[in-house]
Each structure stands twice: as C-alpha cells, then as structure tokens.
N, C-alpha and C. Protein backbone atom coordinates (compact mmCIF):
# COMPACT_ATOMS: atom_id res chain seq x y z
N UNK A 1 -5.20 1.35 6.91
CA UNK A 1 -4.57 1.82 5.71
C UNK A 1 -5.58 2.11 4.62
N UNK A 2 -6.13 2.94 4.57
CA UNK A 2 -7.32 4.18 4.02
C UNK A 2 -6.31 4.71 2.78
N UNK A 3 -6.41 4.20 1.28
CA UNK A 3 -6.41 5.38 0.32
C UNK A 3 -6.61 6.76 0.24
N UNK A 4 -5.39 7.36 0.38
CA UNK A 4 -6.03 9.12 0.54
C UNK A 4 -5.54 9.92 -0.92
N UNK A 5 -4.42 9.38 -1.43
CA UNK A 5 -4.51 9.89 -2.65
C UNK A 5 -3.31 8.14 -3.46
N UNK A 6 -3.92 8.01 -5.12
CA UNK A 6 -3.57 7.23 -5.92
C UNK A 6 -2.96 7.96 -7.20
N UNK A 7 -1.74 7.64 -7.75
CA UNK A 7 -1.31 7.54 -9.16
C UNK A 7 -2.19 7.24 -10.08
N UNK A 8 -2.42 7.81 -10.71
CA UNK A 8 -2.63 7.33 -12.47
C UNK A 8 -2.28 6.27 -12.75
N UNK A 9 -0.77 5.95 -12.08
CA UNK A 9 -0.07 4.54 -12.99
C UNK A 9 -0.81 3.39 -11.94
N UNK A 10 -2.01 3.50 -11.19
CA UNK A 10 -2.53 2.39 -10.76
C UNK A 10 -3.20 1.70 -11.88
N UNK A 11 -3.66 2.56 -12.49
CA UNK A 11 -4.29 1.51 -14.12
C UNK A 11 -3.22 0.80 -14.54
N UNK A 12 -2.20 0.89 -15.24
CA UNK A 12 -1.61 0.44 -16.05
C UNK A 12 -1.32 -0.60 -15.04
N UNK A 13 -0.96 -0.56 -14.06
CA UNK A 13 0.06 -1.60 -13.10
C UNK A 13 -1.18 -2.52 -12.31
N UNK A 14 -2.14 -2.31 -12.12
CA UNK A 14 -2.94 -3.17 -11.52
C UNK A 14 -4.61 -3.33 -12.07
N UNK A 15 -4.70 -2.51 -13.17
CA UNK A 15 -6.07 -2.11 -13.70
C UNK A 15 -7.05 -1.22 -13.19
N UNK A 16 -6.82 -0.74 -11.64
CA UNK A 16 -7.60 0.00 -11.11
C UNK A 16 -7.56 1.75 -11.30
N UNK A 17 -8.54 2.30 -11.56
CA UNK A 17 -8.47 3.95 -11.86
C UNK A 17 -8.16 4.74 -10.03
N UNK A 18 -7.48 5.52 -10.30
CA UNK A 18 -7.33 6.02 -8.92
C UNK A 18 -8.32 6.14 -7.92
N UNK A 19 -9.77 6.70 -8.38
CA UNK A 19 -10.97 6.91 -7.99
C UNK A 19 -11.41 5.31 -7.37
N UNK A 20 -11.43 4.65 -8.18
CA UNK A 20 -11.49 3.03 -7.22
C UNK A 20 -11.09 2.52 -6.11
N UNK A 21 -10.12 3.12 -5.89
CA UNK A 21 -8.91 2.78 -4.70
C UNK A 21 -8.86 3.89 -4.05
N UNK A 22 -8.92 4.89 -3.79
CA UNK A 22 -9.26 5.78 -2.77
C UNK A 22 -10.71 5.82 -1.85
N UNK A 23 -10.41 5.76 -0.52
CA UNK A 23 -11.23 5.92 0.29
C UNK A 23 -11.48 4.29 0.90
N UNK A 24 -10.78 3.31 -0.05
CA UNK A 24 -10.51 2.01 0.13
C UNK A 24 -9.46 1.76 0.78
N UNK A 25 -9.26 0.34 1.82
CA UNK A 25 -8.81 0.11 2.47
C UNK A 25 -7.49 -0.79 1.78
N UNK A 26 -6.21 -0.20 1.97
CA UNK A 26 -5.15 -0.98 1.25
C UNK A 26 -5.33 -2.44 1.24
N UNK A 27 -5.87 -3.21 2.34
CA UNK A 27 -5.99 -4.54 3.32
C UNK A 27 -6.71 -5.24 2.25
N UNK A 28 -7.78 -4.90 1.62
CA UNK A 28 -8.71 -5.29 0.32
C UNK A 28 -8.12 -6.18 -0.82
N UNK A 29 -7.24 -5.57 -0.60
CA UNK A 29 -6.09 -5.85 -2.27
C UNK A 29 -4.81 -6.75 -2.20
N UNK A 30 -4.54 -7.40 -0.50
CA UNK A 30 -3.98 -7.66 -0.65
C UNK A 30 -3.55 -9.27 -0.85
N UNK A 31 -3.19 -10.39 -0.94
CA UNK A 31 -3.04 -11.60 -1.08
C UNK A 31 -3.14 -11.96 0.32
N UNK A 32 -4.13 -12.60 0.35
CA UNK A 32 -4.62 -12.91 2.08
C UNK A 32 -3.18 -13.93 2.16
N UNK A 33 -2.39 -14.58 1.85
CA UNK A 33 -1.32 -15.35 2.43
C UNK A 33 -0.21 -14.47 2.40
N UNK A 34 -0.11 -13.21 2.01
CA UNK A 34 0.61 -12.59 2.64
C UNK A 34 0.43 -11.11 3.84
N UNK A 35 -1.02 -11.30 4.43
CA UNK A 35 -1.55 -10.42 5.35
C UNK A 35 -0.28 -9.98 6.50
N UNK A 36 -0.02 -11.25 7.15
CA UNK A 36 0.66 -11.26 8.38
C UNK A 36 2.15 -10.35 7.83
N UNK A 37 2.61 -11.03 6.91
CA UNK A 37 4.29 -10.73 6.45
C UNK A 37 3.40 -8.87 5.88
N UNK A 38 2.56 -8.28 5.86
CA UNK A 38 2.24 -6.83 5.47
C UNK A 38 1.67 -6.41 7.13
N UNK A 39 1.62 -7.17 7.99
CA UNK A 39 1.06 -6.36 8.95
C UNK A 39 1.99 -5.93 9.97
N UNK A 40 3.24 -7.11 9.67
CA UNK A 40 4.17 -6.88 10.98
C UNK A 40 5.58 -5.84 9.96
N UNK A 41 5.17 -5.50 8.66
CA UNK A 41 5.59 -4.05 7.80
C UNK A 41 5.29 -2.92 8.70
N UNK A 42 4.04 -2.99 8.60
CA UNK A 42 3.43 -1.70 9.23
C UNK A 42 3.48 -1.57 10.66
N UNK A 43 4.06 -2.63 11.69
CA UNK A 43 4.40 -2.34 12.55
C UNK A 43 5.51 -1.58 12.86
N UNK A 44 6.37 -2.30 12.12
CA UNK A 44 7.92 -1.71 12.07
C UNK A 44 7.68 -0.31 11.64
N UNK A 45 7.06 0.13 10.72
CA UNK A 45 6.74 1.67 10.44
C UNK A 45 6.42 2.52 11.83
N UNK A 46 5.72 1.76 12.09
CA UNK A 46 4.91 2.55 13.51
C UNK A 46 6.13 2.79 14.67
N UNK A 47 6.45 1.77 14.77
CA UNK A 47 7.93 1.40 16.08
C UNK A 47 9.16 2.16 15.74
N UNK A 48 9.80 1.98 14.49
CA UNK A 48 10.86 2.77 14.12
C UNK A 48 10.68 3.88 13.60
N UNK A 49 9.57 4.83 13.75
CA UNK A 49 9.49 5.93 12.87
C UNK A 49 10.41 6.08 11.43
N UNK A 50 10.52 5.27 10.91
CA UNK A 50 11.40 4.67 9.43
C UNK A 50 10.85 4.38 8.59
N UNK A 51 11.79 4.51 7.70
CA UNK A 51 11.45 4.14 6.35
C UNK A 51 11.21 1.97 6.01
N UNK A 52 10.38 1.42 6.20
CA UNK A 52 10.86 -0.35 6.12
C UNK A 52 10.08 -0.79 4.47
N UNK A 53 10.22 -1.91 4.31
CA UNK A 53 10.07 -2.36 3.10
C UNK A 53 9.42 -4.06 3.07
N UNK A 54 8.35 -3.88 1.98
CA UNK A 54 7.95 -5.26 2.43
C UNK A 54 7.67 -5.76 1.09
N UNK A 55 8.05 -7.13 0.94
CA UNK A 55 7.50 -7.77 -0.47
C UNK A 55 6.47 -8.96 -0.16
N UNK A 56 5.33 -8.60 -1.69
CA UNK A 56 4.09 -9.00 -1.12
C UNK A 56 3.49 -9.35 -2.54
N UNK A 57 2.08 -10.09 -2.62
CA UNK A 57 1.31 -10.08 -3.78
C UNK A 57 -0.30 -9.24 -3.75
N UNK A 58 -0.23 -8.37 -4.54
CA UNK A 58 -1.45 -7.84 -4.67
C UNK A 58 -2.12 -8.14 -5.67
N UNK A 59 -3.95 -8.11 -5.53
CA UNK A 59 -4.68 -8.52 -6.54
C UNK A 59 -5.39 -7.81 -7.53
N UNK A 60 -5.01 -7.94 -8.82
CA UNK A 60 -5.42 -6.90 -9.87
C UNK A 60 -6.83 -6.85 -9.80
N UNK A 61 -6.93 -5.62 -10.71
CA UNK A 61 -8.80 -5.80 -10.97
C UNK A 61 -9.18 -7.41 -11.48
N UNK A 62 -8.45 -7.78 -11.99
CA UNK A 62 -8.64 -8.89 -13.50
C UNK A 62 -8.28 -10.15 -12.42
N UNK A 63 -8.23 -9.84 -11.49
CA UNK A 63 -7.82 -11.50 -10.22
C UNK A 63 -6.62 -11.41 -10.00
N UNK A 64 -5.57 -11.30 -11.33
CA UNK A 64 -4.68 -11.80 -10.78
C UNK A 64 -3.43 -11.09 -9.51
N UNK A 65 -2.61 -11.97 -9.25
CA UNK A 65 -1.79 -11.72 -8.18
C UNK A 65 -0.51 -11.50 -8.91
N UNK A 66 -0.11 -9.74 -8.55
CA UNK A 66 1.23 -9.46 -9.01
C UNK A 66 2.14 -9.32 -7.71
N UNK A 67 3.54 -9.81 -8.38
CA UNK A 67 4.25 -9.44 -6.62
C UNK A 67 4.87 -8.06 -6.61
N UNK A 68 4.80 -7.56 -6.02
CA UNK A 68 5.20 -5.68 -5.63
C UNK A 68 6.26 -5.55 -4.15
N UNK A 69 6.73 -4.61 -4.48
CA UNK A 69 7.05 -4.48 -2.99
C UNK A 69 7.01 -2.63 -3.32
N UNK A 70 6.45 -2.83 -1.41
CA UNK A 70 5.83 -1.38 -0.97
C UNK A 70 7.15 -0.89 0.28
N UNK A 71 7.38 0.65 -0.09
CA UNK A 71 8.07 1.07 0.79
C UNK A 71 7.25 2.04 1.19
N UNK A 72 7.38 1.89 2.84
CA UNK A 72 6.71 2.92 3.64
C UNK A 72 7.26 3.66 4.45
N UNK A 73 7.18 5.09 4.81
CA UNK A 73 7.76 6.20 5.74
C UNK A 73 6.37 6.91 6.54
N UNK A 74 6.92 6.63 7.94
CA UNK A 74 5.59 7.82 8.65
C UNK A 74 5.85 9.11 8.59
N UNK A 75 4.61 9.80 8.16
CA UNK A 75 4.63 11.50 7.99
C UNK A 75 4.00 11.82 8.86
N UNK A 76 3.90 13.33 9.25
CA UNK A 76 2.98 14.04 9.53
C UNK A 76 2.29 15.55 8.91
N UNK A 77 1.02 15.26 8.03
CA UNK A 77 0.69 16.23 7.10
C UNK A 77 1.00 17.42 8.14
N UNK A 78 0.51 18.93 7.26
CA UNK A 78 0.36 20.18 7.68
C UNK A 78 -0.82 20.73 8.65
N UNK A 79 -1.46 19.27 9.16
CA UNK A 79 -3.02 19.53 9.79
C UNK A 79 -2.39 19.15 11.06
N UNK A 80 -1.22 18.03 11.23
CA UNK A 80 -0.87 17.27 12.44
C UNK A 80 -1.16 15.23 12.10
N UNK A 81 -1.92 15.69 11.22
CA UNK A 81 -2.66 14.31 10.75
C UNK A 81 -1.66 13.32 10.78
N UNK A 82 -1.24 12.11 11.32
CA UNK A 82 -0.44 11.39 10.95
C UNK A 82 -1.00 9.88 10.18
N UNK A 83 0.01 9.96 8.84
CA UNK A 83 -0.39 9.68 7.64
C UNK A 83 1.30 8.22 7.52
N UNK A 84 1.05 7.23 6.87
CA UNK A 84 2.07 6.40 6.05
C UNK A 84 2.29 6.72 4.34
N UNK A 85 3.31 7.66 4.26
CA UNK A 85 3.41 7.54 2.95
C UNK A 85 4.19 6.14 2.57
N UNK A 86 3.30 5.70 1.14
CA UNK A 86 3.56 4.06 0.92
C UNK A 86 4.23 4.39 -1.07
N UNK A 87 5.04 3.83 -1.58
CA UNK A 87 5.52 3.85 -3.00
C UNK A 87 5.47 1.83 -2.90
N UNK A 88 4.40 1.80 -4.38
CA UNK A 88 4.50 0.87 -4.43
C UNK A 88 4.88 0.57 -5.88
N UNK A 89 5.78 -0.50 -6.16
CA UNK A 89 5.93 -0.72 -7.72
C UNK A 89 6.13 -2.59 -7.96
N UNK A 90 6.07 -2.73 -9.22
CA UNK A 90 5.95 -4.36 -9.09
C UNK A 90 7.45 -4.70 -9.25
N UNK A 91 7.53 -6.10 -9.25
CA UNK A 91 9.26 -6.67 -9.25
C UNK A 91 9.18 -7.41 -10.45
C-alpha cells in the first residue's frame, strides 16, 4: 500500500503535506496494534472485489494516535494497473 496520490486535507487531519506521504508506504503510519485488524481489511478487498471498511489508529506527524476509519474499493486505472482506492477520515 504505496501512496500514489494524497489530499491537501492530509495536513489539517494528520499534519502531513501530501508530498510526505506519497511514494510512502500506508503500513508506516499505522498503529502497530492495529496492523493485523488493517491487514485482514485488505484482504477482504482483494477476495471480495468490494467495497470493506476498517477502523484503526493512525500516527500524526506530532506522534499522536488518531482513530480513523478507511474505506477501501479495488480499481483498475486506464493503464490496467490495479490500484485500492482508500477514503480515509477521522471518527
């Protein structure tokens, strides 16, 4: 899970500028005690070609841990590329 494109509203919501977080690995950011409960997310993405939903804590620039939940759908860009589009917002 490779950053390929970021919001603007990643500053406000987590402190990071988009440019920070692209080309970065989602896995980086996330609350290592909730790895497993985000990995078997992204399975279900993979298995059900669906839309699934996972609630989780991610870590701001500033340390701290906000809880978010991320909804994910598998795409396939205009190249063939197959891509997870992810919307993430906090709770």
């Amino acid at each position: 899970g490779v950053y390929l494109a970021v919001s603007p509203s990643s500053l406000s919501f987590f402190g990071y500028l988009p440019e920070e977080l692209i080309g970065n690995s989602a896995y980086d950011y996330f609350n290592p005690e909730d790895f497993q409960t985000i990995v078997k997310s992204h399975a279900r993405v993979n298995v059900k070609q669906d839309v699934d939903s996972v609630d989780y804590r991610i870590i701001t620039k500033s340390g701290n841990h906000i809880k978010v939940c991320t909804l994910s759908k598998p795409m396939t860009d205009s190249d063939g590329t197959e891509l997870i589009l992810t919307i993430t917002f906090k709770r």
